[in-house]
N, C-alpha and C. Protein backbone atom coordinates (compact mmCIF):
# COMPACT_ATOMS: atom_id res chain seq x y z
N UNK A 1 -12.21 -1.68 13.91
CA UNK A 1 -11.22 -0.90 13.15
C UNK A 1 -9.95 -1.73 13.05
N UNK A 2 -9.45 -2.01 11.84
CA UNK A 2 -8.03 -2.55 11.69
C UNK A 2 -6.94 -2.22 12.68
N UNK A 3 -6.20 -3.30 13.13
CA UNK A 3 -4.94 -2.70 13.74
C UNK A 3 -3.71 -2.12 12.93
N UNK A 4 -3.63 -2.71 11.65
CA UNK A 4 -2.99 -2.22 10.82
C UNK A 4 -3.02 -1.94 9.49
N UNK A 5 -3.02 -0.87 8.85
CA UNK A 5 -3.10 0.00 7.84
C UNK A 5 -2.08 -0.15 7.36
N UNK A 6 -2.00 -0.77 6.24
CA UNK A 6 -1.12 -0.97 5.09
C UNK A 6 -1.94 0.42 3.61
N UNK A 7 -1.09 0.50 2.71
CA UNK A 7 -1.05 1.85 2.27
C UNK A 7 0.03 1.42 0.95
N UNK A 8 -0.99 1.86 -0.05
CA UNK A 8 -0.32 1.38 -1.41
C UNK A 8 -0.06 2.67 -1.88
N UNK A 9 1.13 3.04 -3.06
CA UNK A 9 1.41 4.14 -4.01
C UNK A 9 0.40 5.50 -3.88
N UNK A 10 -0.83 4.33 -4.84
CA UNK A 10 -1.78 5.22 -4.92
C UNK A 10 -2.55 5.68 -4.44
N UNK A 11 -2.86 5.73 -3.15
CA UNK A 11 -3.28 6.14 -1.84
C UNK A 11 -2.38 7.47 -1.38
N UNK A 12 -1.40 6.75 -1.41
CA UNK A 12 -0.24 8.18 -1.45
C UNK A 12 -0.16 9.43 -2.45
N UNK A 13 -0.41 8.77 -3.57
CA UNK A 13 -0.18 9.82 -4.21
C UNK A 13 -1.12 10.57 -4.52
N UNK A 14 -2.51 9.79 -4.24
CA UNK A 14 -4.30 10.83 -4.11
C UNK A 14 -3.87 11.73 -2.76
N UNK A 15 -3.52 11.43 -1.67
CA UNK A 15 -3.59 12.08 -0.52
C UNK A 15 -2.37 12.90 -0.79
N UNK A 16 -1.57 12.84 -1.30
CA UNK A 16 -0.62 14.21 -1.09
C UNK A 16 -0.20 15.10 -2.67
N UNK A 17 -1.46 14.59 -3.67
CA UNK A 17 -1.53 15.36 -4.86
C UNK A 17 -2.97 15.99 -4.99
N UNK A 18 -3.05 17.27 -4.92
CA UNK A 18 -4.57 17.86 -4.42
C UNK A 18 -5.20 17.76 -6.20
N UNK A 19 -4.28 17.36 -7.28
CA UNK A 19 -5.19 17.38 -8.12
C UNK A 19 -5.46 15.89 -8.84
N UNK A 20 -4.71 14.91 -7.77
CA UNK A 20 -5.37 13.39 -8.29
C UNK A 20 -6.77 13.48 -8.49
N UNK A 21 -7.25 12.38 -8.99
CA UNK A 21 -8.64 12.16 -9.04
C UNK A 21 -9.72 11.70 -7.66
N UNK A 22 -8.35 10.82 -7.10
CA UNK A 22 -9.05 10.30 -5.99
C UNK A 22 -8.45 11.24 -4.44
N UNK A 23 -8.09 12.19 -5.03
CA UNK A 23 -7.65 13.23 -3.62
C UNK A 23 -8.76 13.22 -2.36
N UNK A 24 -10.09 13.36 -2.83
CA UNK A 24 -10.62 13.53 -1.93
C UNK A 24 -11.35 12.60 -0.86
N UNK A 25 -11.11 11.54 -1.73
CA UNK A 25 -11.31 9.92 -1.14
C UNK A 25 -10.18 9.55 -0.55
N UNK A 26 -9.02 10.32 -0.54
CA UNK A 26 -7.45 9.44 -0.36
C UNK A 26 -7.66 10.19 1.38
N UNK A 27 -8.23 11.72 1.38
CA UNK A 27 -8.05 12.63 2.60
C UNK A 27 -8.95 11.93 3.34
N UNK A 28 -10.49 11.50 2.74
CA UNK A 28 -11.65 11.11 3.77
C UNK A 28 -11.11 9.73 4.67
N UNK A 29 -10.43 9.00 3.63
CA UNK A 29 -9.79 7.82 4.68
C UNK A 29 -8.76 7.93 5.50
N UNK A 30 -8.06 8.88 4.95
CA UNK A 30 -6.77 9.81 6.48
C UNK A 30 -6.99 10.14 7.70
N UNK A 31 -8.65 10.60 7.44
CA UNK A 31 -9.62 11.16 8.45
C UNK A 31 -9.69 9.69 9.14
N UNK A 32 -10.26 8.85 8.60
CA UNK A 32 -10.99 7.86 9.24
C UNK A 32 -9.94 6.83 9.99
N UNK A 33 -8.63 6.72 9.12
CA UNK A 33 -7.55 5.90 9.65
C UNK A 33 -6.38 6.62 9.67
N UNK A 34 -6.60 6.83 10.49
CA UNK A 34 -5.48 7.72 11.18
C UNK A 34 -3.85 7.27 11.11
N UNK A 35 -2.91 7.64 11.12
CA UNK A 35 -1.51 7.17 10.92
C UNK A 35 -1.14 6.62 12.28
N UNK A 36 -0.50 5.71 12.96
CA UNK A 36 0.94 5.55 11.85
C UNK A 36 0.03 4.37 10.24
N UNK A 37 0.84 4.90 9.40
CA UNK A 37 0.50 3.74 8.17
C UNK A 37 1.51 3.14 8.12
N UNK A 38 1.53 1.39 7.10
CA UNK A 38 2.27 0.56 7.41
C UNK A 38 2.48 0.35 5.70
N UNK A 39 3.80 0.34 5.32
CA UNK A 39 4.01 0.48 3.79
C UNK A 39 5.70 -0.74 3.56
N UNK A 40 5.89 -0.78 2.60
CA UNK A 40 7.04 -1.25 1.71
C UNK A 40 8.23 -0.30 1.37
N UNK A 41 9.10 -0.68 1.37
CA UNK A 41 10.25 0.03 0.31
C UNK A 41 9.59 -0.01 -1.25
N UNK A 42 9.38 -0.86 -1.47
CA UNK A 42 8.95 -1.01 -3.04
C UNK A 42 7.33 -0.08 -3.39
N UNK A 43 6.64 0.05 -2.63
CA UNK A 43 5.97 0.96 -2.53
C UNK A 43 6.34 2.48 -2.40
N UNK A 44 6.87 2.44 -1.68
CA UNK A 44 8.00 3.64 -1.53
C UNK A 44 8.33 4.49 -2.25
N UNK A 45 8.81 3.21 -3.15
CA UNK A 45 10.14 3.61 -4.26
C UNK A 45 8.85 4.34 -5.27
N UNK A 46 7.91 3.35 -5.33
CA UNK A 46 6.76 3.58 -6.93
C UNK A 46 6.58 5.35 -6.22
N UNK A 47 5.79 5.69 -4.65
CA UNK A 47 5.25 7.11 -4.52
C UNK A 47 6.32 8.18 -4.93
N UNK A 48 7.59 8.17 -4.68
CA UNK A 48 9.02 8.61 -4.42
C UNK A 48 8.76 9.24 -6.19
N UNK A 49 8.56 8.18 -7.24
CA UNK A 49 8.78 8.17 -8.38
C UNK A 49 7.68 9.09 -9.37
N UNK A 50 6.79 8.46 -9.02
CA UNK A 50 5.47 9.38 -9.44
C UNK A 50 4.84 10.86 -8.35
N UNK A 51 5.48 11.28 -7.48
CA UNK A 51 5.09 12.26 -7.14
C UNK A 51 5.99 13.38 -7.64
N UNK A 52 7.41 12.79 -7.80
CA UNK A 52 8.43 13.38 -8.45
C UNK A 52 9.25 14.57 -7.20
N UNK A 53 9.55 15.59 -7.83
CA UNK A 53 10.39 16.43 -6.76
C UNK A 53 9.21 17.51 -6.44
N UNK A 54 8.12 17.44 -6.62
CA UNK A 54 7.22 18.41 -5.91
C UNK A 54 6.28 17.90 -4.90
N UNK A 55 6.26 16.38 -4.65
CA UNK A 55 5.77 15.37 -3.95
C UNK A 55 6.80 14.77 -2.76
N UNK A 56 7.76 14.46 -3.35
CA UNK A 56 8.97 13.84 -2.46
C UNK A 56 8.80 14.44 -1.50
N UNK A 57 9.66 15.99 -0.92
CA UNK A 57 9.22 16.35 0.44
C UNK A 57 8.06 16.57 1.51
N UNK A 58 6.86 16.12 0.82
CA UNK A 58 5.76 15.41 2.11
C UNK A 58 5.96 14.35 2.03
N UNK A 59 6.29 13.04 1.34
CA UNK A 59 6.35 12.52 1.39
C UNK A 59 7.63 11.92 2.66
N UNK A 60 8.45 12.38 2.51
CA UNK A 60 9.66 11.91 3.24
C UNK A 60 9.24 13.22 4.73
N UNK A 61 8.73 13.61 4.53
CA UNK A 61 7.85 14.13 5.70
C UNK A 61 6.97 13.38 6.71
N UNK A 62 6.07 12.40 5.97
CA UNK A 62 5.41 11.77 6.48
C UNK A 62 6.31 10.58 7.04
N UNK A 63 7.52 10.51 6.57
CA UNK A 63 7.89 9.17 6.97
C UNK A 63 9.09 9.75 8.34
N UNK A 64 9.67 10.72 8.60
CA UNK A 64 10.29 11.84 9.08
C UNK A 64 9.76 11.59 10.85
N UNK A 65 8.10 12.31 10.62
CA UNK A 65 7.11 11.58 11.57
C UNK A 65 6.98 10.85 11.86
N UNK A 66 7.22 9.67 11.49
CA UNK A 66 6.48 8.50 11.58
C UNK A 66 5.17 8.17 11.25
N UNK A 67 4.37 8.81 10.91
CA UNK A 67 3.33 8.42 10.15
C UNK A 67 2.77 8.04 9.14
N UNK A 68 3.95 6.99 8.81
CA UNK A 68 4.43 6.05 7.61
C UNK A 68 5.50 5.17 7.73
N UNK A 69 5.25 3.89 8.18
CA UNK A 69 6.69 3.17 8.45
C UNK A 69 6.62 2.21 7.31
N UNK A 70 8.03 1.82 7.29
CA UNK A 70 8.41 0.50 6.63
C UNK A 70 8.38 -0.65 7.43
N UNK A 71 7.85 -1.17 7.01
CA UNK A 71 7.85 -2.60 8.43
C UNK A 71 6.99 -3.47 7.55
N UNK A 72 8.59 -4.11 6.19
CA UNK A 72 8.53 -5.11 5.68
C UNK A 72 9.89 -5.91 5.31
N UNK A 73 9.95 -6.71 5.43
CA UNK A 73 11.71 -7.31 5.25
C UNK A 73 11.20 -8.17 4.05
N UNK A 74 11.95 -7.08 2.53
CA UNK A 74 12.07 -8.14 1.31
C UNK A 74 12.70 -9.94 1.79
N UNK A 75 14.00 -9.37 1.93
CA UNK A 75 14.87 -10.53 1.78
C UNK A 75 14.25 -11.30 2.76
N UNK A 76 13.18 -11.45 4.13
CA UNK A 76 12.83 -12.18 4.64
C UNK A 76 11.39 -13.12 3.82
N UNK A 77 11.06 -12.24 3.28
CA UNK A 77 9.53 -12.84 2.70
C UNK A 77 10.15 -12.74 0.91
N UNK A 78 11.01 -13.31 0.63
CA UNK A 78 11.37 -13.19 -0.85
C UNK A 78 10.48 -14.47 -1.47
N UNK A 79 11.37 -15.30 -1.10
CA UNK A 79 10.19 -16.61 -1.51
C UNK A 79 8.37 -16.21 -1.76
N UNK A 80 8.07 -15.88 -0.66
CA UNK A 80 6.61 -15.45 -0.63
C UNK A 80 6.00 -14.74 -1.62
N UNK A 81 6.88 -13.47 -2.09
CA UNK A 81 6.44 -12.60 -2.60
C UNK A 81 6.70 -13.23 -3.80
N UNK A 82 7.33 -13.85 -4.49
CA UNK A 82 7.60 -14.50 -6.11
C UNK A 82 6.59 -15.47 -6.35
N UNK A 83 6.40 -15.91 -4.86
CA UNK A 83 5.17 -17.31 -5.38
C UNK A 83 4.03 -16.02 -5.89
N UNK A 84 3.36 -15.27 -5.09
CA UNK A 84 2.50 -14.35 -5.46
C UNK A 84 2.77 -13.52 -7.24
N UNK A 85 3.87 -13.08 -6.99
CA UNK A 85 4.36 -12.28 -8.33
C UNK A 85 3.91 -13.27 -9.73
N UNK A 86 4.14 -14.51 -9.26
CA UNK A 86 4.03 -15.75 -10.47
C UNK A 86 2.81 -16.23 -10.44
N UNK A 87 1.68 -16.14 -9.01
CA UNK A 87 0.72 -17.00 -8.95
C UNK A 87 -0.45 -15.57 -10.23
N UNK A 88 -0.46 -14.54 -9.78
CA UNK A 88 -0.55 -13.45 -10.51
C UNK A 88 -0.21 -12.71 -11.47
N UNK A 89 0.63 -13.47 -12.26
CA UNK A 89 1.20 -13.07 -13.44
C UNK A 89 0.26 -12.64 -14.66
N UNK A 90 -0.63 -13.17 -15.03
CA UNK A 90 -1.89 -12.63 -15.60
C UNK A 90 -2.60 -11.33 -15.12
N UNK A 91 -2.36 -11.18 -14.11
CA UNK A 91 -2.93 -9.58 -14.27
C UNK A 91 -2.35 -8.28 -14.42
N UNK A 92 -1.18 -8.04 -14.56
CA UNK A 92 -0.30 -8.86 -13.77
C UNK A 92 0.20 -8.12 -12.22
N UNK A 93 0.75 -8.62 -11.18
CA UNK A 93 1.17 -8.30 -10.03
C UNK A 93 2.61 -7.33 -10.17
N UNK A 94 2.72 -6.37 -9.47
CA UNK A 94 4.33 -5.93 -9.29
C UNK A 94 4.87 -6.32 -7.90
N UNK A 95 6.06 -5.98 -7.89
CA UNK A 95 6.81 -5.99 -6.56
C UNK A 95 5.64 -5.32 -5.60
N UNK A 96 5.28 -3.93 -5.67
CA UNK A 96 5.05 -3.37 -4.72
C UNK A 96 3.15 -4.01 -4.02
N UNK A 97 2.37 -4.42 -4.91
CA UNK A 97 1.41 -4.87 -5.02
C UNK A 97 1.92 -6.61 -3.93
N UNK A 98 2.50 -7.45 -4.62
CA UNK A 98 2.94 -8.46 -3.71
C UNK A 98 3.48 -8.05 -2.65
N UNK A 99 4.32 -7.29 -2.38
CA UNK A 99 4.88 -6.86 -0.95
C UNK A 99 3.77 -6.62 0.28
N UNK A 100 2.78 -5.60 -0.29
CA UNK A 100 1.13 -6.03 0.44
C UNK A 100 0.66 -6.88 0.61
N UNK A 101 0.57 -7.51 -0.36
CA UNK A 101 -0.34 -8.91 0.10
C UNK A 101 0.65 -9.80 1.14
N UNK A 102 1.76 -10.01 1.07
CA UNK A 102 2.43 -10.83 1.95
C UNK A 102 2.23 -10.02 2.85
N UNK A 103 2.51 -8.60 3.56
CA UNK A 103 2.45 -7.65 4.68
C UNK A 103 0.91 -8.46 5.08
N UNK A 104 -0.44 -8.53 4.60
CA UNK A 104 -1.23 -8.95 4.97
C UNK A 104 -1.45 -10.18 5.70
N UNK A 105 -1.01 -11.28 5.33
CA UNK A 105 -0.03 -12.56 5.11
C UNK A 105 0.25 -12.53 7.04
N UNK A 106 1.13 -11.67 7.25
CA UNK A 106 1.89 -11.39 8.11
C UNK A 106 1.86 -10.38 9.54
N UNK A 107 0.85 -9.53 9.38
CA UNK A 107 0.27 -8.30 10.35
C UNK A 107 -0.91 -8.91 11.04
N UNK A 108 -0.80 -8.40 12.03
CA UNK A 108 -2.40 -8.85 12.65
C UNK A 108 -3.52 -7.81 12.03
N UNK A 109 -4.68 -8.14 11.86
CA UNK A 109 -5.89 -7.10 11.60
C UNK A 109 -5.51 -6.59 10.82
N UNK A 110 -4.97 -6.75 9.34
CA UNK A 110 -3.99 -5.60 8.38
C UNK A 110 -5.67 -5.04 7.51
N UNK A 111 -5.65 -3.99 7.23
CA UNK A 111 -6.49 -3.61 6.15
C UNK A 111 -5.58 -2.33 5.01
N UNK A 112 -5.74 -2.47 3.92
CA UNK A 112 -5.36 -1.78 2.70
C UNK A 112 -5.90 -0.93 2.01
N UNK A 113 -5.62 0.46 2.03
CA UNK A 113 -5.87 1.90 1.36
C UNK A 113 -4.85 1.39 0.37
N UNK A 114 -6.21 1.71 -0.93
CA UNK A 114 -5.45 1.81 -2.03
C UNK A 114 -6.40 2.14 -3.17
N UNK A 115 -5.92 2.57 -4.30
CA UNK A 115 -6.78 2.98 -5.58
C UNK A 115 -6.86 2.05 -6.52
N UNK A 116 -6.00 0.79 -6.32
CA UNK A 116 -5.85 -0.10 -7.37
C UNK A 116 -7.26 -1.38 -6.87
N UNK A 117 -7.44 -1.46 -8.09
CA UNK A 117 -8.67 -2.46 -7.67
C UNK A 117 -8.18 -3.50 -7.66
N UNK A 118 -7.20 -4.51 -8.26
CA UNK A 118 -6.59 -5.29 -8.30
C UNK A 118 -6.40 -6.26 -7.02
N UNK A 119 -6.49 -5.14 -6.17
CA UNK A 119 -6.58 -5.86 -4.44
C UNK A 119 -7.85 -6.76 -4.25
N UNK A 120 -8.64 -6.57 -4.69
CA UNK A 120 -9.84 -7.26 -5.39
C UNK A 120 -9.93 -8.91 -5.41
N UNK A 121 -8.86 -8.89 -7.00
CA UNK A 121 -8.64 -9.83 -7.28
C UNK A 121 -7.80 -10.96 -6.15
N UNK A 122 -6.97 -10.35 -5.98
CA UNK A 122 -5.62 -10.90 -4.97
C UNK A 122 -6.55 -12.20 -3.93
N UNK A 123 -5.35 -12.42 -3.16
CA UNK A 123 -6.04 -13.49 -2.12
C UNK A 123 -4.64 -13.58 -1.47
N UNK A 124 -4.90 -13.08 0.55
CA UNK A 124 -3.78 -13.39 1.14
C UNK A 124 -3.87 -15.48 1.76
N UNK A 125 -3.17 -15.74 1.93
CA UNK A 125 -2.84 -17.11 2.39
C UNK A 125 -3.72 -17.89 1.63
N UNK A 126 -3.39 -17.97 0.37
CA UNK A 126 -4.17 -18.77 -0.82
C UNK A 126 -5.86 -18.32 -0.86
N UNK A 127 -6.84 -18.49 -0.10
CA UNK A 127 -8.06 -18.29 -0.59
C UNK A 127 -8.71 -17.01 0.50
N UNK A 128 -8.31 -16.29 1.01
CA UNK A 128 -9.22 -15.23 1.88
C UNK A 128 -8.38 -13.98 1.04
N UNK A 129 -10.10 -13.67 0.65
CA UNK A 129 -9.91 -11.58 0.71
C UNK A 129 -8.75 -10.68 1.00
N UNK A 130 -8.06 -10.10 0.48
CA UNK A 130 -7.89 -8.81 1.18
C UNK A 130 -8.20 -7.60 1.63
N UNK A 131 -8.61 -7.46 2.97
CA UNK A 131 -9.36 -6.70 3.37
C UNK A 131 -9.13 -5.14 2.57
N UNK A 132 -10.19 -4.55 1.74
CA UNK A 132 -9.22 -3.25 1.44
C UNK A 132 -10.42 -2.33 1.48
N UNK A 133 -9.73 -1.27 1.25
CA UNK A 133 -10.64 0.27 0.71
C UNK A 133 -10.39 1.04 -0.14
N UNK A 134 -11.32 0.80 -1.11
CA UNK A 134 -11.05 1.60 -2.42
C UNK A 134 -11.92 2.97 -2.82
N UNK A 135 -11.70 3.79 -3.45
CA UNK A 135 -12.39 4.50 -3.94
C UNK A 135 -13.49 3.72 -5.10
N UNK A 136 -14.65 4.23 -4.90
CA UNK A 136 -16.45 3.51 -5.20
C UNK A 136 -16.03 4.16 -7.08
């Protein structure tokens, strides 16, 4: 089992919107990986945005708990994350998408809940996988 659970937007926003698509895939992996989860500001910002004001307060709930931290320093991994943003520009990459992959980069045992397949494509420290879990 991963030591650390990294946790994209859309993971968030299946697990705390009961009528996403992937709600029930977002809960079965809640079950299975248990919190604390390990996330971005820039991730953050994207769930914050798309859950809107009927989402926000679980959301800032979960983080309240702790069973959602930030434990990523932009301004420390800036460089990092632009080489990625640029090496990925064709698909193309956002802030919050690079901020993961460097978190990966950087965590011991990191694995990634997320709905975007894109994690797929990616590659942490130039040529290895990112370990992830997607909805099938």
């Amino acid at each position: 089992m991963a030591k650390n659970v990294l946790v994209d937007a859309g993971f968030l926003i299946a697990l705390l919107n009961r009528r996403d698509a992937h709600h029930h895939w977002a809960a079965a992996q809640a079950a299975v990986y248990s919190p604390p989860w390990r996330t971005s500001e820039s991730v953050l910002s994207e769930a914050f945005h798309l859950l809107g004001r009927n989402g926000a307060p679980i959301l800032g709930e979960l983080l309240r708990r702790k069973a959602l931290l930030v434990e990523f320093d932009l301004p420390e991994n800036l460089d990092a994350v632009l080489k990625l943003i640029q090496k990925y520009s064709n698909v193309p990459m956002g802030l919050a998408d690079a901020c993961l992959v460097r978190m990966t980069e950087v965590v011991a045992d990191p694995l990634v809940l997320t709905t975007d397949s894109d994690f797929q494509i990616y590659r942490r420290n130039g040529r290895q996988t990112v370990l992830c879990v997607t909805p099938r």
